[in-house]
C-alpha atoms as a PDB file:
ATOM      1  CA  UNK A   1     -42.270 -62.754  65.083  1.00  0.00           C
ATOM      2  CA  UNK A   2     -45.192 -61.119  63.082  1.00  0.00           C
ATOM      3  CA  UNK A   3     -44.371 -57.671  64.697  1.00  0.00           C
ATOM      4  CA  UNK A   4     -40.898 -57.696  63.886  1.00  0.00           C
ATOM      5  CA  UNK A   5     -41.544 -58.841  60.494  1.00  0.00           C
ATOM      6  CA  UNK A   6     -44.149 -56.184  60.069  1.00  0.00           C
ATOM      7  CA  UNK A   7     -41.571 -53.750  61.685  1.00  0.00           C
ATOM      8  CA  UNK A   8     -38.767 -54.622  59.200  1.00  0.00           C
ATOM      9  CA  UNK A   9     -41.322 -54.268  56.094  1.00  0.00           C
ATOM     10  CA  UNK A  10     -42.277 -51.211  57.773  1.00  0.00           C
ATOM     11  CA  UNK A  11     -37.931 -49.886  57.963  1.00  0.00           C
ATOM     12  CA  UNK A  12     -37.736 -50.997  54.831  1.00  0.00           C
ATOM     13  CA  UNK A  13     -40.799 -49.124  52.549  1.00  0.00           C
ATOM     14  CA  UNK A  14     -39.770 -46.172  54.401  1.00  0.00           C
ATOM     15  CA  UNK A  15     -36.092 -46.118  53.426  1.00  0.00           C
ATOM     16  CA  UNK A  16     -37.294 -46.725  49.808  1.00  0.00           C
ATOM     17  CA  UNK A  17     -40.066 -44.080  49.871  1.00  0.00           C
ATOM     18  CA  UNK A  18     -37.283 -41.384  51.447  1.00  0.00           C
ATOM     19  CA  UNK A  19     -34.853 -41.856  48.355  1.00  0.00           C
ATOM     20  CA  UNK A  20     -38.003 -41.733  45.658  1.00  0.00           C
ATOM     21  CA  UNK A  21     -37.097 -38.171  45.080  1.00  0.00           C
ATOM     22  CA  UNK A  22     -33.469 -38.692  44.764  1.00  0.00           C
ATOM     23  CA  UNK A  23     -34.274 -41.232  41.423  1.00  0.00           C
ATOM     24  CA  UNK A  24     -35.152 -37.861  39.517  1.00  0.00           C
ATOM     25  CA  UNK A  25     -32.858 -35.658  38.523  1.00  0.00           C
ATOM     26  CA  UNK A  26     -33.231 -32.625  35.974  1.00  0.00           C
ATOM     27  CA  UNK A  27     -30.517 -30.960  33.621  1.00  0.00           C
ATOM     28  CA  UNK A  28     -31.024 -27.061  33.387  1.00  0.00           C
ATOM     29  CA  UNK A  29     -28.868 -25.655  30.511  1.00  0.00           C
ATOM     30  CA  UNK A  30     -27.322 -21.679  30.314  1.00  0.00           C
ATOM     31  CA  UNK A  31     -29.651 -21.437  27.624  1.00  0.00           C
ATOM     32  CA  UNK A  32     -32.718 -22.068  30.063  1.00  0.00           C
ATOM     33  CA  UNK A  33     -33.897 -25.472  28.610  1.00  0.00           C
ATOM     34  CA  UNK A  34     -34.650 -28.415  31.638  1.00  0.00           C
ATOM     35  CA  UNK A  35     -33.929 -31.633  30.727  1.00  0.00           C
ATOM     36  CA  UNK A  36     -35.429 -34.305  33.147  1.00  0.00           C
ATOM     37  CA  UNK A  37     -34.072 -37.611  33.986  1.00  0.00           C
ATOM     38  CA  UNK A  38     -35.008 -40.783  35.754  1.00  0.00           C
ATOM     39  CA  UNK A  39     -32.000 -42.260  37.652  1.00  0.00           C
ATOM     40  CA  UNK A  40     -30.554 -45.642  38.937  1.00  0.00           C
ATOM     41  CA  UNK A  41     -28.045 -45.043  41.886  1.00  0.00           C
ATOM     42  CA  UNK A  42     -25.037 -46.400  42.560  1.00  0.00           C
ATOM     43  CA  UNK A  43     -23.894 -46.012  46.288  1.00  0.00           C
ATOM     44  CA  UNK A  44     -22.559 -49.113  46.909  1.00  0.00           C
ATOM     45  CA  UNK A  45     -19.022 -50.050  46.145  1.00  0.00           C
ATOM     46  CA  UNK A  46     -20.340 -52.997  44.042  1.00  0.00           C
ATOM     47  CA  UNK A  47     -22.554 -50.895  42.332  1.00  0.00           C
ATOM     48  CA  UNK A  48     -20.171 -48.217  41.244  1.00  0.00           C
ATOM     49  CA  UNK A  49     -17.818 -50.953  40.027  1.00  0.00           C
ATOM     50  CA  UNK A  50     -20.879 -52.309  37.467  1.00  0.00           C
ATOM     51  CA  UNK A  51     -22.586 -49.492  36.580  1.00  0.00           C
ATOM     52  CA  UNK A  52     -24.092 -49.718  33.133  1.00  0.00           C
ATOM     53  CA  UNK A  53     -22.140 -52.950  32.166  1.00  0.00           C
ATOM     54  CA  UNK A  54     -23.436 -55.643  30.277  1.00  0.00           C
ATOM     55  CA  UNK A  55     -26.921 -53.193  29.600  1.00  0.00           C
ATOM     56  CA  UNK A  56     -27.829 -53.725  26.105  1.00  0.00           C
ATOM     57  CA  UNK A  57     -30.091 -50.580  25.802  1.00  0.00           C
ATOM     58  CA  UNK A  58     -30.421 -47.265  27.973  1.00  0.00           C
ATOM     59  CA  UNK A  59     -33.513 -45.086  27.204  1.00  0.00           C
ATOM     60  CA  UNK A  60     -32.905 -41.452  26.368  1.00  0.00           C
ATOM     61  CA  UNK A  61     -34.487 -40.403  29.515  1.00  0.00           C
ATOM     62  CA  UNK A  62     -32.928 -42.784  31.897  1.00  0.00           C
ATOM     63  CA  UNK A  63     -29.097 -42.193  33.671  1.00  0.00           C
ATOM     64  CA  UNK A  64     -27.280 -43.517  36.521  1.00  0.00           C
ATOM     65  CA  UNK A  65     -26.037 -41.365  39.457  1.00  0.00           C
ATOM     66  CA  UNK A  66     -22.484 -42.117  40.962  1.00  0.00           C
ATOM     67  CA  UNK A  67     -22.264 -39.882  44.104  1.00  0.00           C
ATOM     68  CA  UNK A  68     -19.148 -39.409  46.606  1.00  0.00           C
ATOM     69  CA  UNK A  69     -19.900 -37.781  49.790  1.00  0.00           C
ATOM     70  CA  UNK A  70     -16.452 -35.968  49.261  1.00  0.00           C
ATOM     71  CA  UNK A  71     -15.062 -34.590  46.296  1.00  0.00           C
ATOM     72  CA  UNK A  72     -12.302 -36.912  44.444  1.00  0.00           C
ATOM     73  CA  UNK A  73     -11.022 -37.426  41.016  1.00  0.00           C
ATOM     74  CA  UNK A  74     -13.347 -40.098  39.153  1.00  0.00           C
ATOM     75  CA  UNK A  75     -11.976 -42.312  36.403  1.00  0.00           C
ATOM     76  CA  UNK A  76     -14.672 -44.402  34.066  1.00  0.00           C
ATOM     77  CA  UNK A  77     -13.827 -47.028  31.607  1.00  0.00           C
ATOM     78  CA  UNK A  78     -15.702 -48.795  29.499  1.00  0.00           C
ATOM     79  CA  UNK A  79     -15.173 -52.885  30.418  1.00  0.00           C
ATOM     80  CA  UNK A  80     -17.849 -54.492  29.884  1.00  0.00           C
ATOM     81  CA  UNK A  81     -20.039 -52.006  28.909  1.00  0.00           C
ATOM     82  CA  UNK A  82     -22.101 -52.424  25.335  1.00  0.00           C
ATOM     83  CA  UNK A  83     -23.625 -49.312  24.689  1.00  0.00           C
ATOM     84  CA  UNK A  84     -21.883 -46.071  24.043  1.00  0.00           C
ATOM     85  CA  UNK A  85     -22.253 -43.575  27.064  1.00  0.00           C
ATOM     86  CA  UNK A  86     -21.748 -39.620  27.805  1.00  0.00           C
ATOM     87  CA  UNK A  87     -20.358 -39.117  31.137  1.00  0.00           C
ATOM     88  CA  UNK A  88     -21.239 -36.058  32.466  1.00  0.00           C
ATOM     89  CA  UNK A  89     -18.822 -34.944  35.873  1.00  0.00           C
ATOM     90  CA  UNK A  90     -20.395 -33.395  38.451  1.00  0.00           C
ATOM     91  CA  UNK A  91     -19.234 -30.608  41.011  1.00  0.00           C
ATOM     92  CA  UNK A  92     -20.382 -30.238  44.733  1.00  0.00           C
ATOM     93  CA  UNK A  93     -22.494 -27.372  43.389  1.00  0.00           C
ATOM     94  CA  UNK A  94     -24.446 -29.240  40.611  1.00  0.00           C
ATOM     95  CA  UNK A  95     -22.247 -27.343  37.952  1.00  0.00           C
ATOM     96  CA  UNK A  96     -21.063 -29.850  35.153  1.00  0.00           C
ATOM     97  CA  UNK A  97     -16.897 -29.648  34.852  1.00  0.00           C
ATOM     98  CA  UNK A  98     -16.581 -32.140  31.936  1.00  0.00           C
ATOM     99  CA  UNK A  99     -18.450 -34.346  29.730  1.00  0.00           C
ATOM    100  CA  UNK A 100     -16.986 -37.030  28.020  1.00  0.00           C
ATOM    101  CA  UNK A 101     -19.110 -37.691  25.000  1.00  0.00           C
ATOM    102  CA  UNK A 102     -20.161 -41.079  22.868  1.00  0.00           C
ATOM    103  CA  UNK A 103     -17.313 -43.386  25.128  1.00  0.00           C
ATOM    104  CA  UNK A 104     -16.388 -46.197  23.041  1.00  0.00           C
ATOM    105  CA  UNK A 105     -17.821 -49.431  24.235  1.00  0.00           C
ATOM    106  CA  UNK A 106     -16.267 -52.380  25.475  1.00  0.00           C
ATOM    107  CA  UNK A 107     -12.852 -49.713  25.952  1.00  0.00           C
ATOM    108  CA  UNK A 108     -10.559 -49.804  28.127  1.00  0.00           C
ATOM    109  CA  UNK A 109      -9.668 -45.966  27.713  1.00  0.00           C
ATOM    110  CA  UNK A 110      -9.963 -44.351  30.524  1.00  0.00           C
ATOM    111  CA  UNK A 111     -12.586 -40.792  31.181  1.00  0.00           C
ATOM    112  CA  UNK A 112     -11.417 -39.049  33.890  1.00  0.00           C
ATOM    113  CA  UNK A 113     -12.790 -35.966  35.786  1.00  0.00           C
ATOM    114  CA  UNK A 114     -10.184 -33.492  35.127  1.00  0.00           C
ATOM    115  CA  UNK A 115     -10.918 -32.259  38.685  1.00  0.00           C
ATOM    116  CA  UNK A 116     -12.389 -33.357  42.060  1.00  0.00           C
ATOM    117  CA  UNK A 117     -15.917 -33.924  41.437  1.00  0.00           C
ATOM    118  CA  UNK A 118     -18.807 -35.562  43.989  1.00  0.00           C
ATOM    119  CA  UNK A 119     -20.995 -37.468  41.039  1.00  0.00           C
ATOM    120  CA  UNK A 120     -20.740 -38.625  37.878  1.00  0.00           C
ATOM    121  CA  UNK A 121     -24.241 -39.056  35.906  1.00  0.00           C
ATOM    122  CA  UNK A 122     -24.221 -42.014  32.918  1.00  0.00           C
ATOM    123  CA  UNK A 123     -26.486 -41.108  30.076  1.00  0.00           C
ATOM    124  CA  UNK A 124     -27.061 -42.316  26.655  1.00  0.00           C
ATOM    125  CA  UNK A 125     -24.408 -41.544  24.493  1.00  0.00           C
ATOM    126  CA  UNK A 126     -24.552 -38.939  21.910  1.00  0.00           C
ATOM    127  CA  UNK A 127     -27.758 -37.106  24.436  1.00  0.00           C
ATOM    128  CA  UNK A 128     -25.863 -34.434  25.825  1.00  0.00           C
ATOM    129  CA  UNK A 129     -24.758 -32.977  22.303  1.00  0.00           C
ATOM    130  CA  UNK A 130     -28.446 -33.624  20.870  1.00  0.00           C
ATOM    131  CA  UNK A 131     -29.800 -31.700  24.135  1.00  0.00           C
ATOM    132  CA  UNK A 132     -27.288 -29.274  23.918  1.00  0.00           C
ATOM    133  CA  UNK A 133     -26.214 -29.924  27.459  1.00  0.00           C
ATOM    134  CA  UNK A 134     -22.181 -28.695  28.242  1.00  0.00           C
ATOM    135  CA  UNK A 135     -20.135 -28.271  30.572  1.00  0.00           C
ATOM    136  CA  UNK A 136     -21.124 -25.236  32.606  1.00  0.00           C
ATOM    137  CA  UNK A 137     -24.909 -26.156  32.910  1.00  0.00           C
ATOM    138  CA  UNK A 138     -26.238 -27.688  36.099  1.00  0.00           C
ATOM    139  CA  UNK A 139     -27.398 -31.003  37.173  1.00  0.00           C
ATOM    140  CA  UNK A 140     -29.617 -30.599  39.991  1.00  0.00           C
ATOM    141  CA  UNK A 141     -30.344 -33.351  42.161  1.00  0.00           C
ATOM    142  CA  UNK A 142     -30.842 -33.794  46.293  1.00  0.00           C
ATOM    143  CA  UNK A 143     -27.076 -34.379  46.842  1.00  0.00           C
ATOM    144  CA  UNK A 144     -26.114 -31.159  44.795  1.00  0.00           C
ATOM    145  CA  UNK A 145     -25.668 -26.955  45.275  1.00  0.00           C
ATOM    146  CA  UNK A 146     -27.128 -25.597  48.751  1.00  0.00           C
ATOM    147  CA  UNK A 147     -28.172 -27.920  51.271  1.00  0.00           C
ATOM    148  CA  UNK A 148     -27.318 -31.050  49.556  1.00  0.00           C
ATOM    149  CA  UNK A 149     -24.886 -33.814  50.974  1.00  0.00           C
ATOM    150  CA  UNK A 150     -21.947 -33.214  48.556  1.00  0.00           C
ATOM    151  CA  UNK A 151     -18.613 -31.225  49.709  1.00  0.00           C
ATOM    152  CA  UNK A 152     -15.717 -30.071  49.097  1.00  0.00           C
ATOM    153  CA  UNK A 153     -13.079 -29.452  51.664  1.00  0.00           C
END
């Protein structure tokens, strides 16, 4: 019992240690400037469905990452959710397609993609104006641009 106790500690460290450099994330702008971000991820179907609800704060260097393995048209809205929030939509490539900027708390207005994207990234709202991040620029992460998991078929 020890061994497979030891074993399953053993499965699980690992798996956490593997995704430690998928939790940062950096912003690199056209005009050259690198913004970098600690992220939360939200995989899970149960995640993606909370996000950043009921969060009464979000520090200006903290996000969370909504990936999908395949490209599809995201919608966000704001149930729930106290704090205003830039969404920033994210290509298979890393490139940003759309931002929606300072979403309205506790609305029920929906944010959509525009276009098939593989991630969304949740910041704190009004950051991406006062970084002078826009659409264009590129998020680069693990999952996106050569050799990372997202596609678009």
């Amino acid at each position: 019992m020890r061994l497979l106790r030891a074993a399953l500690a053993l499965l699980f460290l690992s798996a956490v240690c593997a995704r430690a450099d998928e939790r940062e994330l950096t912003i690199e702008t056209k005009g050259g400037a690198i913004h970098r971000f600690t992220v939360e991820l939200a995989l899970t179907p149960e995640e993606m469905q909370k996000g950043l609800m009921y969060r009464t704060e979000l520090e200006a260097d903290r996000g969370m990452l909504f990936f999908y393995p395949v490209c599809t048209p995201a919608s966000f809205w704001m149930m729930n959710t106290l704090i205003p929030l830039d969404m920033i939509f994210i290509g298979a490539d890393g490139r940003i397609v759309r931002i929606a900027q300072m979403t309205e708390p506790e609305s029920l207005e929906i944010h959509e993609s525009g276009e098939p994207v593989n991630g969304v990234l949740e910041v704190r709202g009004g950051l991406t104006e006062r970084l002078g991040v826009g659409k264009g620029d590129f998020v680069r992460h693990p999952w996106f641009g050569a050799g990372g998991e997202a596609r678009c078929d």
